[in-house]
Structures are given as structure tokens and as C-alpha cells.
PDB file of N, CA and C in Angstrom:
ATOM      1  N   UNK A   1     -96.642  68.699 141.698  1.00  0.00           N
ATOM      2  CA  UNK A   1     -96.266  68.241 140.376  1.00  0.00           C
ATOM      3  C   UNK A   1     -94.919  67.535 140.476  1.00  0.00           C
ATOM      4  N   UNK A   2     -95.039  66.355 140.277  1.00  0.00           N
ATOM      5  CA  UNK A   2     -93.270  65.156 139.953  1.00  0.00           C
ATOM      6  C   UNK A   2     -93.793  65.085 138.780  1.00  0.00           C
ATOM      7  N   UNK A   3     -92.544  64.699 138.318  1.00  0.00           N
ATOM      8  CA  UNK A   3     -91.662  63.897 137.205  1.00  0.00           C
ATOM      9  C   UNK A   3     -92.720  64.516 135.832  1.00  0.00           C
ATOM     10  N   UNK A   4     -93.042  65.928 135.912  1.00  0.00           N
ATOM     11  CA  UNK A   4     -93.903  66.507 134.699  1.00  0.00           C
ATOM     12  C   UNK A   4     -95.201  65.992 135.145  1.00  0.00           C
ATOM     13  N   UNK A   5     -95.741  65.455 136.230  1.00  0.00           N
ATOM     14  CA  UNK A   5     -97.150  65.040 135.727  1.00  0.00           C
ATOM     15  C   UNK A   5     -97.809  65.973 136.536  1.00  0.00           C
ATOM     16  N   UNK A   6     -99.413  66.335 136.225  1.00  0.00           N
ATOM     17  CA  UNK A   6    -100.278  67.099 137.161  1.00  0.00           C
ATOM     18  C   UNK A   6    -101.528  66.193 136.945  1.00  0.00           C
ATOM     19  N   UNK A   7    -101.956  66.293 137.771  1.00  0.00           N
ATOM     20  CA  UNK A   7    -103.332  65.689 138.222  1.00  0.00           C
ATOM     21  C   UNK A   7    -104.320  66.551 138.464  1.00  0.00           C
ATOM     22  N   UNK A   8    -105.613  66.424 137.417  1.00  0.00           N
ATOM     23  CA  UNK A   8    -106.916  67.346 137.884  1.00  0.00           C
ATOM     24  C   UNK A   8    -107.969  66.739 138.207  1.00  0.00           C
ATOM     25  N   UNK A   9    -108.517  66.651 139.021  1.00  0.00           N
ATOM     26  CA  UNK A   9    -109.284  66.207 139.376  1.00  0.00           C
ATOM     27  C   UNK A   9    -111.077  65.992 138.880  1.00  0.00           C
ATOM     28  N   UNK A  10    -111.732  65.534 138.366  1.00  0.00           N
ATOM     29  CA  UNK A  10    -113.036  66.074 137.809  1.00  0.00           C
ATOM     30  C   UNK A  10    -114.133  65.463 138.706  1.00  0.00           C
ATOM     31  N   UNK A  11    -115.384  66.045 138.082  1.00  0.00           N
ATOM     32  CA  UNK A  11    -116.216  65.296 138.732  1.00  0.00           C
ATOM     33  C   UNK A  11    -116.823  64.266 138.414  1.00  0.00           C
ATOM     34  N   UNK A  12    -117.377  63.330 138.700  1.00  0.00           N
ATOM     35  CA  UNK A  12    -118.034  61.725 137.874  1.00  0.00           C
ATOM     36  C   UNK A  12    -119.341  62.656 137.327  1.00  0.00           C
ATOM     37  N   UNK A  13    -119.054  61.662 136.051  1.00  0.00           N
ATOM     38  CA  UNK A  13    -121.050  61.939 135.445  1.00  0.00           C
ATOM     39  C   UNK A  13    -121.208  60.935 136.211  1.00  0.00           C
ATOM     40  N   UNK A  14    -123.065  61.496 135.934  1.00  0.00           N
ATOM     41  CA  UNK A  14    -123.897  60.373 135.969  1.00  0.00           C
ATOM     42  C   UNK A  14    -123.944  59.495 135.208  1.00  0.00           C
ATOM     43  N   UNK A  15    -124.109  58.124 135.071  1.00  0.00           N
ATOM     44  CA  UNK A  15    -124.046  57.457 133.975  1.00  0.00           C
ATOM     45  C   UNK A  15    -125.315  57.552 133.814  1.00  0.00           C
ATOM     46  N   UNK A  16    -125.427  56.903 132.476  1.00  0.00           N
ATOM     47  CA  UNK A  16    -126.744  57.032 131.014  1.00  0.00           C
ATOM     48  C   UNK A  16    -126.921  55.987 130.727  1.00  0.00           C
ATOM     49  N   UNK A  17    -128.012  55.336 130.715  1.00  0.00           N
ATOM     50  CA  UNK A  17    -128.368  54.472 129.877  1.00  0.00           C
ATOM     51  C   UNK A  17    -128.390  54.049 128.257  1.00  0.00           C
ATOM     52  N   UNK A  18    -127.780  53.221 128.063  1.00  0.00           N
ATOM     53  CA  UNK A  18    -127.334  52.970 126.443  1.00  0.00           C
ATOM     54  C   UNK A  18    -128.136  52.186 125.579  1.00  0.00           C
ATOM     55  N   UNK A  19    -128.622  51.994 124.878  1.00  0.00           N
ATOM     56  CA  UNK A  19    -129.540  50.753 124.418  1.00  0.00           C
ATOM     57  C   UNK A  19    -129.206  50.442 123.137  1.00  0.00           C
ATOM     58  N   UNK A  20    -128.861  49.171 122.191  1.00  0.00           N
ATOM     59  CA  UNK A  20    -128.172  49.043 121.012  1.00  0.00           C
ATOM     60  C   UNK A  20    -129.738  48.444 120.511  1.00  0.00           C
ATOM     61  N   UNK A  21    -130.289  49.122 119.287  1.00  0.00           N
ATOM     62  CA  UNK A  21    -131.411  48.617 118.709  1.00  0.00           C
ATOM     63  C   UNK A  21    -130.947  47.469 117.449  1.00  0.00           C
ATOM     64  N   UNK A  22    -131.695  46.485 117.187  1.00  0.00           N
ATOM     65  CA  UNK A  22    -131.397  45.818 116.397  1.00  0.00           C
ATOM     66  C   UNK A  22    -131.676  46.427 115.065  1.00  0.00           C
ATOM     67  N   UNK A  23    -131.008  46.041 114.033  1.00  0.00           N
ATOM     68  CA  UNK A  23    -131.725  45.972 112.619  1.00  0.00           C
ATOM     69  C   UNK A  23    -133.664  45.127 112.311  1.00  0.00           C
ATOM     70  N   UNK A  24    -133.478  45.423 111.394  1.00  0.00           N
ATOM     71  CA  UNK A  24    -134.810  45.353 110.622  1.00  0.00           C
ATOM     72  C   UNK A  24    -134.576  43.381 110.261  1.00  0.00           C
ATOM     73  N   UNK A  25    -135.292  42.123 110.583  1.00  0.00           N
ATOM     74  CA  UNK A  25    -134.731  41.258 109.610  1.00  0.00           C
ATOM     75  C   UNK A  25    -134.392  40.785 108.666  1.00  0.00           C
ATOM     76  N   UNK A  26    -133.223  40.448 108.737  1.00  0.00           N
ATOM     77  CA  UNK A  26    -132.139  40.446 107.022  1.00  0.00           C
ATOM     78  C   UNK A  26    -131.471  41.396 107.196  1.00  0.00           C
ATOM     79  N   UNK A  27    -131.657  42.594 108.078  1.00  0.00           N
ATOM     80  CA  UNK A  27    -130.575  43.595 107.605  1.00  0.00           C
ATOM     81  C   UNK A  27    -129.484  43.418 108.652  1.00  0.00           C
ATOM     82  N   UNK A  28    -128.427  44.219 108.503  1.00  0.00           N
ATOM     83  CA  UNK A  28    -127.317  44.158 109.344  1.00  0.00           C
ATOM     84  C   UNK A  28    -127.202  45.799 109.868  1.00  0.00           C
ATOM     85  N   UNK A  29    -126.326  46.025 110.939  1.00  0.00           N
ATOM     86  CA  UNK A  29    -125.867  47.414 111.179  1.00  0.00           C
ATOM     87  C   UNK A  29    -124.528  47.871 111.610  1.00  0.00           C
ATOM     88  N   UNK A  30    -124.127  48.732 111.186  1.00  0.00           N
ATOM     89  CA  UNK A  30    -122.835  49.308 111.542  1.00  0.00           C
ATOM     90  C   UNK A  30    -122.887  50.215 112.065  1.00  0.00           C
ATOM     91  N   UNK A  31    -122.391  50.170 113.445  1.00  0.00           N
ATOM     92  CA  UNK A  31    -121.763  51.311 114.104  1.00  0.00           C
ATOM     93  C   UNK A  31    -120.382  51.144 114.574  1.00  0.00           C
ATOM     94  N   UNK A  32    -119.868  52.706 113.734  1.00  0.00           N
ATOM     95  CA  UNK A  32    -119.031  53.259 114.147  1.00  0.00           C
ATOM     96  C   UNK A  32    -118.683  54.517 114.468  1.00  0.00           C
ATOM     97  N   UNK A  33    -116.685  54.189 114.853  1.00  0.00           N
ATOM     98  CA  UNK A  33    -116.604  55.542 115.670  1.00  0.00           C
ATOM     99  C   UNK A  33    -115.607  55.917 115.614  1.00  0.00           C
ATOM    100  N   UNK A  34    -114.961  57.373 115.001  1.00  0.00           N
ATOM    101  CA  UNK A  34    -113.847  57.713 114.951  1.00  0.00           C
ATOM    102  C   UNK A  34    -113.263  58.759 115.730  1.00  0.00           C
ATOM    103  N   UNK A  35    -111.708  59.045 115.997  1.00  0.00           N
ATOM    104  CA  UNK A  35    -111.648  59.771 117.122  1.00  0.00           C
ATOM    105  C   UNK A  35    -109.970  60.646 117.060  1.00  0.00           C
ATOM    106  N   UNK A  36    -109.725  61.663 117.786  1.00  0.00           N
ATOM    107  CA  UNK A  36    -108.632  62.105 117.607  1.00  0.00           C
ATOM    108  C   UNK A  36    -108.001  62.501 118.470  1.00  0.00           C
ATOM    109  N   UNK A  37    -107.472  62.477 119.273  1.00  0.00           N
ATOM    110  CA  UNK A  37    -106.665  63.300 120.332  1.00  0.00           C
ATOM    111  C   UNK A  37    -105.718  64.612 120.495  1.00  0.00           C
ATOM    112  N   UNK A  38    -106.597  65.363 120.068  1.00  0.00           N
ATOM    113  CA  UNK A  38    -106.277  66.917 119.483  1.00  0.00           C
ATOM    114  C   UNK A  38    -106.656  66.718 118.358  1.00  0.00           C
ATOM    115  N   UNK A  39    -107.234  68.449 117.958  1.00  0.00           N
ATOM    116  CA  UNK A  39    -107.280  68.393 116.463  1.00  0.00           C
ATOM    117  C   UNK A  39    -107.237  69.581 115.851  1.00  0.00           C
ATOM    118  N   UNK A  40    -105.620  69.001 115.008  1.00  0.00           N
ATOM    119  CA  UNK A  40    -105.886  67.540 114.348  1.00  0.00           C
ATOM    120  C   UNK A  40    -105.121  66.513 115.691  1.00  0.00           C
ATOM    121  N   UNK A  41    -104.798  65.313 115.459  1.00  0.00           N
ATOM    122  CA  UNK A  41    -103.777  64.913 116.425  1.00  0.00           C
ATOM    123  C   UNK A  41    -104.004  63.789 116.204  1.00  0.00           C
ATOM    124  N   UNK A  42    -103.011  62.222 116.934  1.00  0.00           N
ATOM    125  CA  UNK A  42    -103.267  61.141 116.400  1.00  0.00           C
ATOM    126  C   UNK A  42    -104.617  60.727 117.264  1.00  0.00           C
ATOM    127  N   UNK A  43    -105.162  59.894 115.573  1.00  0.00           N
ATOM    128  CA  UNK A  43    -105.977  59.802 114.968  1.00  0.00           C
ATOM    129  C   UNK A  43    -106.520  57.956 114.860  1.00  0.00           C
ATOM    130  N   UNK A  44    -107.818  57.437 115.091  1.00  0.00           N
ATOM    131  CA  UNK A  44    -108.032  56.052 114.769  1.00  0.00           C
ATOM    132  C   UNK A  44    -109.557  55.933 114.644  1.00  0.00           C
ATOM    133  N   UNK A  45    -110.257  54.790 114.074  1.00  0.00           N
ATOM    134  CA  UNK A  45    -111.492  54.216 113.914  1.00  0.00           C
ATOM    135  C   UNK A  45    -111.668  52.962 113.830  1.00  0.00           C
ATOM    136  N   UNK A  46    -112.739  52.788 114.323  1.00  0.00           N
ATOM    137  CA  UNK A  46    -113.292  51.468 114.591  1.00  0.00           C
ATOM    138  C   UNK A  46    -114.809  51.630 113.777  1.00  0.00           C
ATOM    139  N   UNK A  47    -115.109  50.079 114.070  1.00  0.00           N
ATOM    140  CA  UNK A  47    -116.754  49.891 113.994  1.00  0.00           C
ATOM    141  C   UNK A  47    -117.033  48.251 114.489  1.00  0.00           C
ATOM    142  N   UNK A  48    -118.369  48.349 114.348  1.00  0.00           N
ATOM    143  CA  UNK A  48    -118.804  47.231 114.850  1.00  0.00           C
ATOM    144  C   UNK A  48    -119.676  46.604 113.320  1.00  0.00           C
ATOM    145  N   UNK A  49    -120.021  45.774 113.279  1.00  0.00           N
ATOM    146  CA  UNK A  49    -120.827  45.161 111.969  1.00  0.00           C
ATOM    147  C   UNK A  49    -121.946  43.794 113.008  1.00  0.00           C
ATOM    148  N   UNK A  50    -123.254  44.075 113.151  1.00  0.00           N
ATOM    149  CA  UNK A  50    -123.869  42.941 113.629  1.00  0.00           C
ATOM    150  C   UNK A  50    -125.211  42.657 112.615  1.00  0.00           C
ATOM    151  N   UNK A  51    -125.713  41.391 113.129  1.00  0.00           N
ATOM    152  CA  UNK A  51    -127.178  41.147 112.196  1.00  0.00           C
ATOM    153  C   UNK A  51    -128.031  41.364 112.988  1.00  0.00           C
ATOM    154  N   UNK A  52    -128.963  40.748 112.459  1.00  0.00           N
ATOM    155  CA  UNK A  52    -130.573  41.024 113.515  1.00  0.00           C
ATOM    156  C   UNK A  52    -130.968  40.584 114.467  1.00  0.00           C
ATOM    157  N   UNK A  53    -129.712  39.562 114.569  1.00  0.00           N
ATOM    158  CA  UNK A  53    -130.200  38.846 116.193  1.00  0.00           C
ATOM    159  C   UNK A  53    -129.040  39.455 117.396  1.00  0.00           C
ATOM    160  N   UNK A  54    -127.829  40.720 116.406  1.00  0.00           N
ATOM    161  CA  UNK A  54    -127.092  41.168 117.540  1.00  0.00           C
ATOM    162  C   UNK A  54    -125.466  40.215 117.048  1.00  0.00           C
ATOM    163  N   UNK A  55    -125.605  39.545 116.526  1.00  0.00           N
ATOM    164  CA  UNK A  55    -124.401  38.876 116.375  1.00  0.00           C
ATOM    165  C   UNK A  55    -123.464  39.472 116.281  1.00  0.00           C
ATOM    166  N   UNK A  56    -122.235  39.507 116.508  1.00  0.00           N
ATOM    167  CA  UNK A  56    -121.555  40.116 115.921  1.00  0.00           C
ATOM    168  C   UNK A  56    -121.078  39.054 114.501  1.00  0.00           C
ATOM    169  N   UNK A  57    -121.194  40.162 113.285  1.00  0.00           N
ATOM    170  CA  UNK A  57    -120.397  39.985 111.678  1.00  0.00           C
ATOM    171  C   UNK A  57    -119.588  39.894 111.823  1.00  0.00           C
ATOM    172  N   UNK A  58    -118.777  41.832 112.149  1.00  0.00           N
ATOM    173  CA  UNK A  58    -117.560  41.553 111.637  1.00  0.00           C
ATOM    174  C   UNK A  58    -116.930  42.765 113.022  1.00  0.00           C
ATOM    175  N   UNK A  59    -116.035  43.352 113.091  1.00  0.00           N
ATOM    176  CA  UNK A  59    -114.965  44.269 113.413  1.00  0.00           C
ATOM    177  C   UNK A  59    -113.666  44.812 112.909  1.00  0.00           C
ATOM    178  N   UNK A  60    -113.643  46.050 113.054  1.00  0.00           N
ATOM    179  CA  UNK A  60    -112.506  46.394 112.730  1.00  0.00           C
ATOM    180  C   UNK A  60    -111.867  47.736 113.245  1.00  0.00           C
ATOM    181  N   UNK A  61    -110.473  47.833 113.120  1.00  0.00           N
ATOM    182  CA  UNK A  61    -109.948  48.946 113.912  1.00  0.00           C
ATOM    183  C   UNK A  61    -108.980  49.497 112.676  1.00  0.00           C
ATOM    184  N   UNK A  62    -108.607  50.700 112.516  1.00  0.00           N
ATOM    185  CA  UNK A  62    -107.766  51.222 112.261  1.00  0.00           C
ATOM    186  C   UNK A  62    -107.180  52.616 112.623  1.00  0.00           C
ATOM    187  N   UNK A  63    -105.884  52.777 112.418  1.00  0.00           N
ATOM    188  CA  UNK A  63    -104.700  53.902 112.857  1.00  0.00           C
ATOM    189  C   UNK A  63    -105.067  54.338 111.417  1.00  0.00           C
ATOM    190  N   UNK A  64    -104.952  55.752 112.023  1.00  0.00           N
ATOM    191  CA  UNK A  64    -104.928  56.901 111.335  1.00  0.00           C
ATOM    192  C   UNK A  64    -104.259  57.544 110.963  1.00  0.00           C
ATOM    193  N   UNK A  65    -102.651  57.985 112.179  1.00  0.00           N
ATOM    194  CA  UNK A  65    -101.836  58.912 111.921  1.00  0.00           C
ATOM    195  C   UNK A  65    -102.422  60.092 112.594  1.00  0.00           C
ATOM    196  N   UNK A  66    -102.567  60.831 111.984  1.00  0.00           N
ATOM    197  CA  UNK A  66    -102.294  62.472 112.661  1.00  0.00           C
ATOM    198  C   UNK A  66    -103.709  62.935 111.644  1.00  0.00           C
ATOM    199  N   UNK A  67    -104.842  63.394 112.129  1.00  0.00           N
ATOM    200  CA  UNK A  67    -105.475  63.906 111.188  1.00  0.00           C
ATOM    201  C   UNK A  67    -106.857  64.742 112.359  1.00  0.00           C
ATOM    202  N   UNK A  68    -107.878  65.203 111.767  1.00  0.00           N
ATOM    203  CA  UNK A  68    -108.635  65.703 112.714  1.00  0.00           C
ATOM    204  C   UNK A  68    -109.786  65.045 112.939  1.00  0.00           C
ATOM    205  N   UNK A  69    -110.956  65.395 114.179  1.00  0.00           N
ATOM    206  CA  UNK A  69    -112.012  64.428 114.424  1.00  0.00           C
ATOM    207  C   UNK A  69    -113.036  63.766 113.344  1.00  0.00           C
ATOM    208  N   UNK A  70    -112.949  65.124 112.229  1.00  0.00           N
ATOM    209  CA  UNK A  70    -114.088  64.985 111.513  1.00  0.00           C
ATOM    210  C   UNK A  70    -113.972  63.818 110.644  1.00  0.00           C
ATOM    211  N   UNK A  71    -112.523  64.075 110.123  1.00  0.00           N
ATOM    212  CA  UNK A  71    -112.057  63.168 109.448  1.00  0.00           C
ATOM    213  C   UNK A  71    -111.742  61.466 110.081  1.00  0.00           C
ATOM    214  N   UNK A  72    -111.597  61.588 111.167  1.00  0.00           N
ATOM    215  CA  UNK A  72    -111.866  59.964 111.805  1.00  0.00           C
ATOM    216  C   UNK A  72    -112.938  59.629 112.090  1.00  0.00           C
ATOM    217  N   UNK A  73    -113.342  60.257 111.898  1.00  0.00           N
ATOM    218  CA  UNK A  73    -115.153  59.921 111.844  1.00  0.00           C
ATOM    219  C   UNK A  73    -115.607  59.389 110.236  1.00  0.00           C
ATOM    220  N   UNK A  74    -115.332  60.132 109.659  1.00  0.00           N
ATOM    221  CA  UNK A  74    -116.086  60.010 108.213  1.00  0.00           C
ATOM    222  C   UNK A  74    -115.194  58.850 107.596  1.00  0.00           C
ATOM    223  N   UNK A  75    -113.847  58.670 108.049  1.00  0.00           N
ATOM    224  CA  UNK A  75    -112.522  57.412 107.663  1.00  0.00           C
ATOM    225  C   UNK A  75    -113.942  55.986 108.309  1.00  0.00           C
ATOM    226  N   UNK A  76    -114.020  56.184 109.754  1.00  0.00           N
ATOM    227  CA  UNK A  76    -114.531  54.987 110.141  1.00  0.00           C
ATOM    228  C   UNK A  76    -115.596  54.822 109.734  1.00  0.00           C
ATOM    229  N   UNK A  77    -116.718  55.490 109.253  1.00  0.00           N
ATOM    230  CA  UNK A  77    -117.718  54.788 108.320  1.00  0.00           C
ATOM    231  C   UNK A  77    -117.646  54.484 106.873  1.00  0.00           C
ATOM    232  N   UNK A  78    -116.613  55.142 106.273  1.00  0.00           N
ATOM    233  CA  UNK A  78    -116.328  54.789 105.165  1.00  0.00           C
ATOM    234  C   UNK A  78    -115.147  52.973 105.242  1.00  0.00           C
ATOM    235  N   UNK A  79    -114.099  52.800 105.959  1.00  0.00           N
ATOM    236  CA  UNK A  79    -114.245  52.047 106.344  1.00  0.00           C
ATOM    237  C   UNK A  79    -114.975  50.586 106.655  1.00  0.00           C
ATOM    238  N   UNK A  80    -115.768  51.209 107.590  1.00  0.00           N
ATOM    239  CA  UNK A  80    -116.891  49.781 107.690  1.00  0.00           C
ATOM    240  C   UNK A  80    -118.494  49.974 106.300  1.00  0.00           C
ATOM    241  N   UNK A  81    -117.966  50.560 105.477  1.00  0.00           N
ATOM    242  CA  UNK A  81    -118.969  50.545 104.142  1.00  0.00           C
ATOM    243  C   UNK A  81    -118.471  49.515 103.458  1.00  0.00           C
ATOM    244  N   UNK A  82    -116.857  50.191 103.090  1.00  0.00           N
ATOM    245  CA  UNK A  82    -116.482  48.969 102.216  1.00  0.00           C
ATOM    246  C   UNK A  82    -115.737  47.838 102.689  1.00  0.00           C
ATOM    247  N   UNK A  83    -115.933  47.372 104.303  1.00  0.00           N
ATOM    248  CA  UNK A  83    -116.078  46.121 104.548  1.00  0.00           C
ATOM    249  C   UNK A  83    -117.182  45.867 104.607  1.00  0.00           C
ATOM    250  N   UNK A  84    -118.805  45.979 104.629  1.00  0.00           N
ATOM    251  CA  UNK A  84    -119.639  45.344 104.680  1.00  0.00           C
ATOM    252  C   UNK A  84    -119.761  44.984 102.877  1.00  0.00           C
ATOM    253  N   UNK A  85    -119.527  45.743 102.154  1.00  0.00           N
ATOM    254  CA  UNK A  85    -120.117  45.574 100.664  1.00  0.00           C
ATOM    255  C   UNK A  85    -119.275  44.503 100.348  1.00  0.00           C
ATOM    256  N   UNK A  86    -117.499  44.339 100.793  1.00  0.00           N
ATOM    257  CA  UNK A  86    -116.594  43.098 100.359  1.00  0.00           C
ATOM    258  C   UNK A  86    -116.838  41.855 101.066  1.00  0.00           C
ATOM    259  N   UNK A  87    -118.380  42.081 101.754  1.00  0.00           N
ATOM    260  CA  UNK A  87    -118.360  40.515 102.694  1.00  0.00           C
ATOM    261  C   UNK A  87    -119.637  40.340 102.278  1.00  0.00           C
ATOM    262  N   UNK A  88    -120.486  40.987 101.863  1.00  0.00           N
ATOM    263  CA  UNK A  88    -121.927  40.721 101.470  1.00  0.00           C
ATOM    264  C   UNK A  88    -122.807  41.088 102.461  1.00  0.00           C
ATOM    265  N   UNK A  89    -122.377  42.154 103.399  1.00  0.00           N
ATOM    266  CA  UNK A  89    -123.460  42.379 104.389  1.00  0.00           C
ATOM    267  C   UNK A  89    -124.326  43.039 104.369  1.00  0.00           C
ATOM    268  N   UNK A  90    -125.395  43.107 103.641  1.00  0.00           N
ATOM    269  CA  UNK A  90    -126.454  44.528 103.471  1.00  0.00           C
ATOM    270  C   UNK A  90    -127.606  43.750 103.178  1.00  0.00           C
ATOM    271  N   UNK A  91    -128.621  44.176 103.289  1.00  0.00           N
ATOM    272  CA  UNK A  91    -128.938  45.727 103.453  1.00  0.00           C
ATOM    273  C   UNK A  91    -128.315  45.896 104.858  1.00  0.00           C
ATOM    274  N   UNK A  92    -127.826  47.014 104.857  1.00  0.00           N
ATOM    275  CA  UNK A  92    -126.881  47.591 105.865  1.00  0.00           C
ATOM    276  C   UNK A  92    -127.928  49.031 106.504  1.00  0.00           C
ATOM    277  N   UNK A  93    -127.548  48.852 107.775  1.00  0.00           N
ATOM    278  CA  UNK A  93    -128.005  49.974 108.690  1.00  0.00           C
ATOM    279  C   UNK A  93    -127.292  50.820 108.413  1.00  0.00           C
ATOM    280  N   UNK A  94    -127.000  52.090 108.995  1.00  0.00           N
ATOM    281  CA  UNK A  94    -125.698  52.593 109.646  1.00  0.00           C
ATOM    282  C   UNK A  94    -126.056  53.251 110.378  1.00  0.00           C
ATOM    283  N   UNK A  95    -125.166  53.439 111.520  1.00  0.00           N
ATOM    284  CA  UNK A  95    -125.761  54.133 112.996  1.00  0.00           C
ATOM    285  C   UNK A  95    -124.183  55.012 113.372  1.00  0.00           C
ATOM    286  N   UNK A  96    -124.340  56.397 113.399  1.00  0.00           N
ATOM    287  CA  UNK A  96    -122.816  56.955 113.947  1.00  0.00           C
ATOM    288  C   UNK A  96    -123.209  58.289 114.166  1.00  0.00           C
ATOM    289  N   UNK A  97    -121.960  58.947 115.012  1.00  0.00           N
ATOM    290  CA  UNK A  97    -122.652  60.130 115.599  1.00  0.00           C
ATOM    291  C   UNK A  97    -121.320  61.544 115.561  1.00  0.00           C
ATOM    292  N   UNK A  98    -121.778  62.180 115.110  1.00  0.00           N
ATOM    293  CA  UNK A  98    -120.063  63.126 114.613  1.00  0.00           C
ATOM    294  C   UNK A  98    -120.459  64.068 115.430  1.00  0.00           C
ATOM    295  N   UNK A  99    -119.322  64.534 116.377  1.00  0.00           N
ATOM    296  CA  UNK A  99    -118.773  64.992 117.565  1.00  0.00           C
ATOM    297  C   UNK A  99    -117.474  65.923 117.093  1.00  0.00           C
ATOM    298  N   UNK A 100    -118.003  67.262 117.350  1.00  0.00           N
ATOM    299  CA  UNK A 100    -116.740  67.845 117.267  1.00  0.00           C
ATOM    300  C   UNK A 100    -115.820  68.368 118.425  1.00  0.00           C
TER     301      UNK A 100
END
């Protein structure tokens, strides 16, 4: 151990296969994702906004401050709700996954 730091070592996952499904046509989808580093602890969310061919709409990020997971979770879809409704994007998907 220097200068305060320790190092642990882990083991690699396996990686996983990911697959992003499109919307329905005409519709759009949002996924997002909020997150905390301790919790509670500082705190941020994002999302993604695409259409049916994958495009990307829109994006967005925001700081949180200090708060807990659940709550950066439920911030970032609320969030990308009322940016899709102030841009006209719907019928809207929504795709997100709460992790405690």
C-alpha cells in the first residue's frame, strides 16, 4: 500500500451478449440509467432517446448530488419522460432496469 492506495484484484466476467431491440414503427424508445456511488452517495443519470430505425433523438445526462440508487434511477426516467413529451417524441417505449 503507497500513497493510501490498495489494489484488489478481481476476476474478469465473462462477457454477455447485449442486443438493443428497436421500437414498434412510429414509436420511439428510451433507455435509461441511473446510478450512485454508495448509498446514498454521489449520484447521476442519463438516457438515451432513439426511433425505429435506431437513430439516435435525443440524449441526456444529469448530476445529481448525493442521493441513493433508487432514486437515480427513477430521476433518470423521469427525466427522459419529460424530455421526450417537450420534443414530441412518443409514442414512447421505455426500457430501464432498477438495480439495487
Amino acid at each position: 500500500m503507497a500513497m493510501g492506495f490498495t489494489f484488489m484484484p478481481t476476476m474478469p466476467r465473462a462477457p454477455r451478449v447485449v442486443r438493443w431491440a428497436t421500437p414498434s414503427p412510429a414509436w420511439f424508445k428510451l433507455n435509461s440509467d441511473g446510478s450512485s456511488l454508495g448509498n446514498p452517495g454521489p449520484a447521476g443519470a442519463d438516457g438515451i432517446i432513439r426511433d425505429a430505425e435506431g437513430q439516435v433523438r435525443l440524449a441526456y445526462q444529469v448530476a445529481l448530488g448525493t442521493t441513493t440508487s433508487v432514486i437515480a434511477e427513477l430521476t433518470a426516467v423521469w427525466h427522459g419522460l419529460e424530455i421526450a413529451m417537450a420534443n414530441g417524441l412518443a409514442p414512447l417505449r421505455l426500457r430501464w432496469t432498477l438495480r439495487r
